[in-house]
Protein backbone atom coordinates (compact mmCIF):
# COMPACT_ATOMS: atom_id res chain seq x y z
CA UNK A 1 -141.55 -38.40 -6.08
CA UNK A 2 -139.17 -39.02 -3.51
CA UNK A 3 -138.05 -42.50 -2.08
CA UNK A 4 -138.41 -43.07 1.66
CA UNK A 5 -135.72 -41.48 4.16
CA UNK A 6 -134.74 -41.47 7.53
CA UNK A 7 -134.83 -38.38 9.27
CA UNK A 8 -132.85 -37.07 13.20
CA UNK A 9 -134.63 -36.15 15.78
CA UNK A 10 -133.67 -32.21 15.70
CA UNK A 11 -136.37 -31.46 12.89
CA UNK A 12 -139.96 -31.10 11.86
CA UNK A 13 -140.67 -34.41 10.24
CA UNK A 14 -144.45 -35.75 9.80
CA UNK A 15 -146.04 -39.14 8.77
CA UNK A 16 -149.44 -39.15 7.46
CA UNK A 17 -152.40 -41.22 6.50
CA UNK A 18 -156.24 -41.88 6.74
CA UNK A 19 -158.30 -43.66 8.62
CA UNK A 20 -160.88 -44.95 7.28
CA UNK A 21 -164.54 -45.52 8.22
CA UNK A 22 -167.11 -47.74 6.89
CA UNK A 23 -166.89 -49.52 3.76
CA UNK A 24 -164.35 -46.48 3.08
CA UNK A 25 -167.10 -44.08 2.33
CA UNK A 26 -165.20 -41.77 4.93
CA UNK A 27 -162.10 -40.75 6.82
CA UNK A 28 -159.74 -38.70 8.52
CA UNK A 29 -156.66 -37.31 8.00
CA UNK A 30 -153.96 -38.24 10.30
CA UNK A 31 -150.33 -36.50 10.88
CA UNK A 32 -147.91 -37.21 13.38
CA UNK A 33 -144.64 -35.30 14.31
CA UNK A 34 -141.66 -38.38 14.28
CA UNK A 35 -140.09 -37.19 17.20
CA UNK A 36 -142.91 -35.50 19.56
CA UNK A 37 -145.94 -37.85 18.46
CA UNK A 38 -147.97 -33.98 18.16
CA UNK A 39 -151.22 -35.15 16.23
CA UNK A 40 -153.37 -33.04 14.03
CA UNK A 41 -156.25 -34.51 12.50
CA UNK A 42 -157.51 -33.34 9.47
CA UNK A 43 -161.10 -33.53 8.29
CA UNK A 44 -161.62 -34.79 4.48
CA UNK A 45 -164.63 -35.35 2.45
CA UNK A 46 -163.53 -38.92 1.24
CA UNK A 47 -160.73 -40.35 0.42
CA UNK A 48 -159.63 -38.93 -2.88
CA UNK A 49 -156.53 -37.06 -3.68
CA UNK A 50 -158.19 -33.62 -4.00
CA UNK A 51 -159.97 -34.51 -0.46
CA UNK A 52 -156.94 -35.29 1.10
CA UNK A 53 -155.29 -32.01 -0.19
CA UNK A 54 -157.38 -29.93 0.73
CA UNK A 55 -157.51 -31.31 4.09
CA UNK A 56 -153.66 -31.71 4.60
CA UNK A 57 -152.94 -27.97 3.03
CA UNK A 58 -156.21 -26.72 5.92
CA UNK A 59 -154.15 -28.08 8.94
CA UNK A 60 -150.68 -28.06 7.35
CA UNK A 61 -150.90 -24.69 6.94
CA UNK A 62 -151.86 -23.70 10.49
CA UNK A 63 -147.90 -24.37 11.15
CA UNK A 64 -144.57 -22.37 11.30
CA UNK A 65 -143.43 -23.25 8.67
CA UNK A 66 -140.08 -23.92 10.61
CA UNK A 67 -142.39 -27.26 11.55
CA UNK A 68 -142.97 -28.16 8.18
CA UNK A 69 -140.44 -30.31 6.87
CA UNK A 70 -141.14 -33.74 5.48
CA UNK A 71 -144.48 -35.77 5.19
CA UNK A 72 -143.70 -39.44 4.90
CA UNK A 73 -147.09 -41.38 3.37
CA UNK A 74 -147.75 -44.77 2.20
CA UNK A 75 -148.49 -45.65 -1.42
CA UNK A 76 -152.29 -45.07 -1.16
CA UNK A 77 -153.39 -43.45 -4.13
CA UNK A 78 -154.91 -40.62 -2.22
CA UNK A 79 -151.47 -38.95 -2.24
CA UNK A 80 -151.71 -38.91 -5.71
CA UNK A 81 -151.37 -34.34 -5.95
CA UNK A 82 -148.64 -34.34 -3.34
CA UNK A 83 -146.77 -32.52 -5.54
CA UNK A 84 -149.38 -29.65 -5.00
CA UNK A 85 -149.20 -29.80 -1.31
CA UNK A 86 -145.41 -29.77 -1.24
CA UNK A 87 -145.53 -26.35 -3.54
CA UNK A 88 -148.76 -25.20 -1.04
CA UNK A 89 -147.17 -25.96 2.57
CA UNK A 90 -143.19 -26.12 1.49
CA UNK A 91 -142.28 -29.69 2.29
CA UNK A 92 -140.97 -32.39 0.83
CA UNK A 93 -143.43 -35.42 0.50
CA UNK A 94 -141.33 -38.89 0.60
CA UNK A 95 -143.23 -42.01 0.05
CA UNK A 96 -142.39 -45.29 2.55
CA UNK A 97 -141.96 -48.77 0.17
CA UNK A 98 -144.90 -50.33 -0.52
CA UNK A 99 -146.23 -53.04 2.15
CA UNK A 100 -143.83 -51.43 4.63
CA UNK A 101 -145.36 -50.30 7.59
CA UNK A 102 -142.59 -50.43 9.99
CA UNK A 103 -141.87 -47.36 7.76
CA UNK A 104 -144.15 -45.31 9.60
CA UNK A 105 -144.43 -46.56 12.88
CA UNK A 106 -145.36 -43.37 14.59
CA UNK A 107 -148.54 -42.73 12.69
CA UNK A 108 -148.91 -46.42 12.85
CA UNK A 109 -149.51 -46.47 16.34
CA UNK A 110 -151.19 -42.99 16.21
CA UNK A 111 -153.77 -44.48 14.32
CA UNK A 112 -154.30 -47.30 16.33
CA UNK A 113 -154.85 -45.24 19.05
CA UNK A 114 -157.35 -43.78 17.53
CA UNK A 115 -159.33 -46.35 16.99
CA UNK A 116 -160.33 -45.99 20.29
CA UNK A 117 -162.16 -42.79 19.56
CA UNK A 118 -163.27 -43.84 16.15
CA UNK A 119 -163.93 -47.52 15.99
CA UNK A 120 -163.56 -49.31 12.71
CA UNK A 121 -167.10 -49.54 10.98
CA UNK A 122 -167.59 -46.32 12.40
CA UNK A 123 -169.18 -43.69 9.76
CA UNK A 124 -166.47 -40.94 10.12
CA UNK A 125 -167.97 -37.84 7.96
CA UNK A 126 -170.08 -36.33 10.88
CA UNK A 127 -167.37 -35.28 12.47
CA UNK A 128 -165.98 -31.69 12.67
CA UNK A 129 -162.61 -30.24 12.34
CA UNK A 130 -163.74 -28.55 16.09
CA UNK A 131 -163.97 -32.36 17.37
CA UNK A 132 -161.12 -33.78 15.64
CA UNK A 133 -159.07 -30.98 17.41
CA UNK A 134 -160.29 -31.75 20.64
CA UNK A 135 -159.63 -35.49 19.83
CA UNK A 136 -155.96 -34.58 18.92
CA UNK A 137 -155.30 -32.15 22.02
CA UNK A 138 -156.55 -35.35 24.13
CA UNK A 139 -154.04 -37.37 22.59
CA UNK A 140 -151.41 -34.74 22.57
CA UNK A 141 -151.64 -34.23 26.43
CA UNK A 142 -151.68 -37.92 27.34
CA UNK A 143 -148.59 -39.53 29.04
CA UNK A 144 -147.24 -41.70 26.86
CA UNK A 145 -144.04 -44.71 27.72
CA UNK A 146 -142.08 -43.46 24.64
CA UNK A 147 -142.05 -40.10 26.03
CA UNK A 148 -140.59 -40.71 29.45
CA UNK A 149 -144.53 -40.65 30.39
C-alpha cells in the first residue's frame, strides 16, 4: 500500500471514490483525471471491495493504458483488493491520509457535482452503465472556471 503523493500535471493521474445512495445500500463509482477533471462513472453492485473492482477494472480498462497511471482513494474499506486492480489495469493505487479530503479535491468537487444528478437519499442501483456515461459526457463537456471555462 502506498502513502499519498503528489503528482505534475503532464500525466495520467486519477482520484476515485463512491457515492453513495440511500442508507448505503447503493452507489457509484467515481474517477476523475487530476489535471483534465475527465469523469467516468462506474456502475457497482454495492459497496464492497469485490463490487468496486469489478466496476473500476470495467471502466479502467476502457483506457490507453498511457492514461492509466495512479488512482488516489480514501481509506474506505471498499478499496480493500486494490492490489488486484493495480495488477488488472497497471497502476499504482496510493491511498490519501485518513480524514483528509483536501487530498482529493478534484473528485471532491466531482462528486459534489454530482449530486445534482443523483441527490443524496437517492436509490442509486437502477441506474445503467449507458446512463452513467451519458451523465459523465454531460459533465465532461461543461465549461468549467478551473478550466479557463
Amino acid at each position: 500500500m502506498a502513502a499519498f503523493g503528489t503528482c505534475g500535471p503532464s500525466t495520467r493521474h486519477r482520484e476515485g471514490d463512491l457515492i453513495k445512495g440511500a442508507y448505503n445500500g447503493s452507489a457509484i463509482g467515481t474517477l476523475v483525471d487530476r489535471s483534465t477533471r475527465f469523469v467516468i462513472l462506474a456502475t457497482v453492485d454495492d459497496s464492497s471491495a469485490e463490487a468496486v473492482l469489478e466496476g473500476f477494472t470495467r471502466r479502467l480498462s476502457t483506457l490507453p493504458k498511457a492514461l492509466r497511471k495512479t488512482l488516489t482513494y480514501d481509506q474506505g474499506n471498499e478499496m480493500a483488493r486494490h492490489e488486484e486492480l493495480e495488477k488488472r489495469v497497471h497502476l499504482r493505487v496510493y491511498f490519501a491520509d485518513p480524514h483528509s479530503p483536501w487530498q482529493r479535491p478534484t473528485n471532491e468537487n466531482t462528486n459534489g457535482l454530482l449530486r445534482q444528478y443523483f441527490p443524496k437519499g437517492t436509490d442509486l442501483s437502477p441506474y445503467s452503465q449507458q446512463y452513467l456515461t451519458r451523465v459523465a459526457e454531460e459533465l465532461n463537456n461543461r465549461p468549467r472556471k478551473s478550466l479557463g471555462f
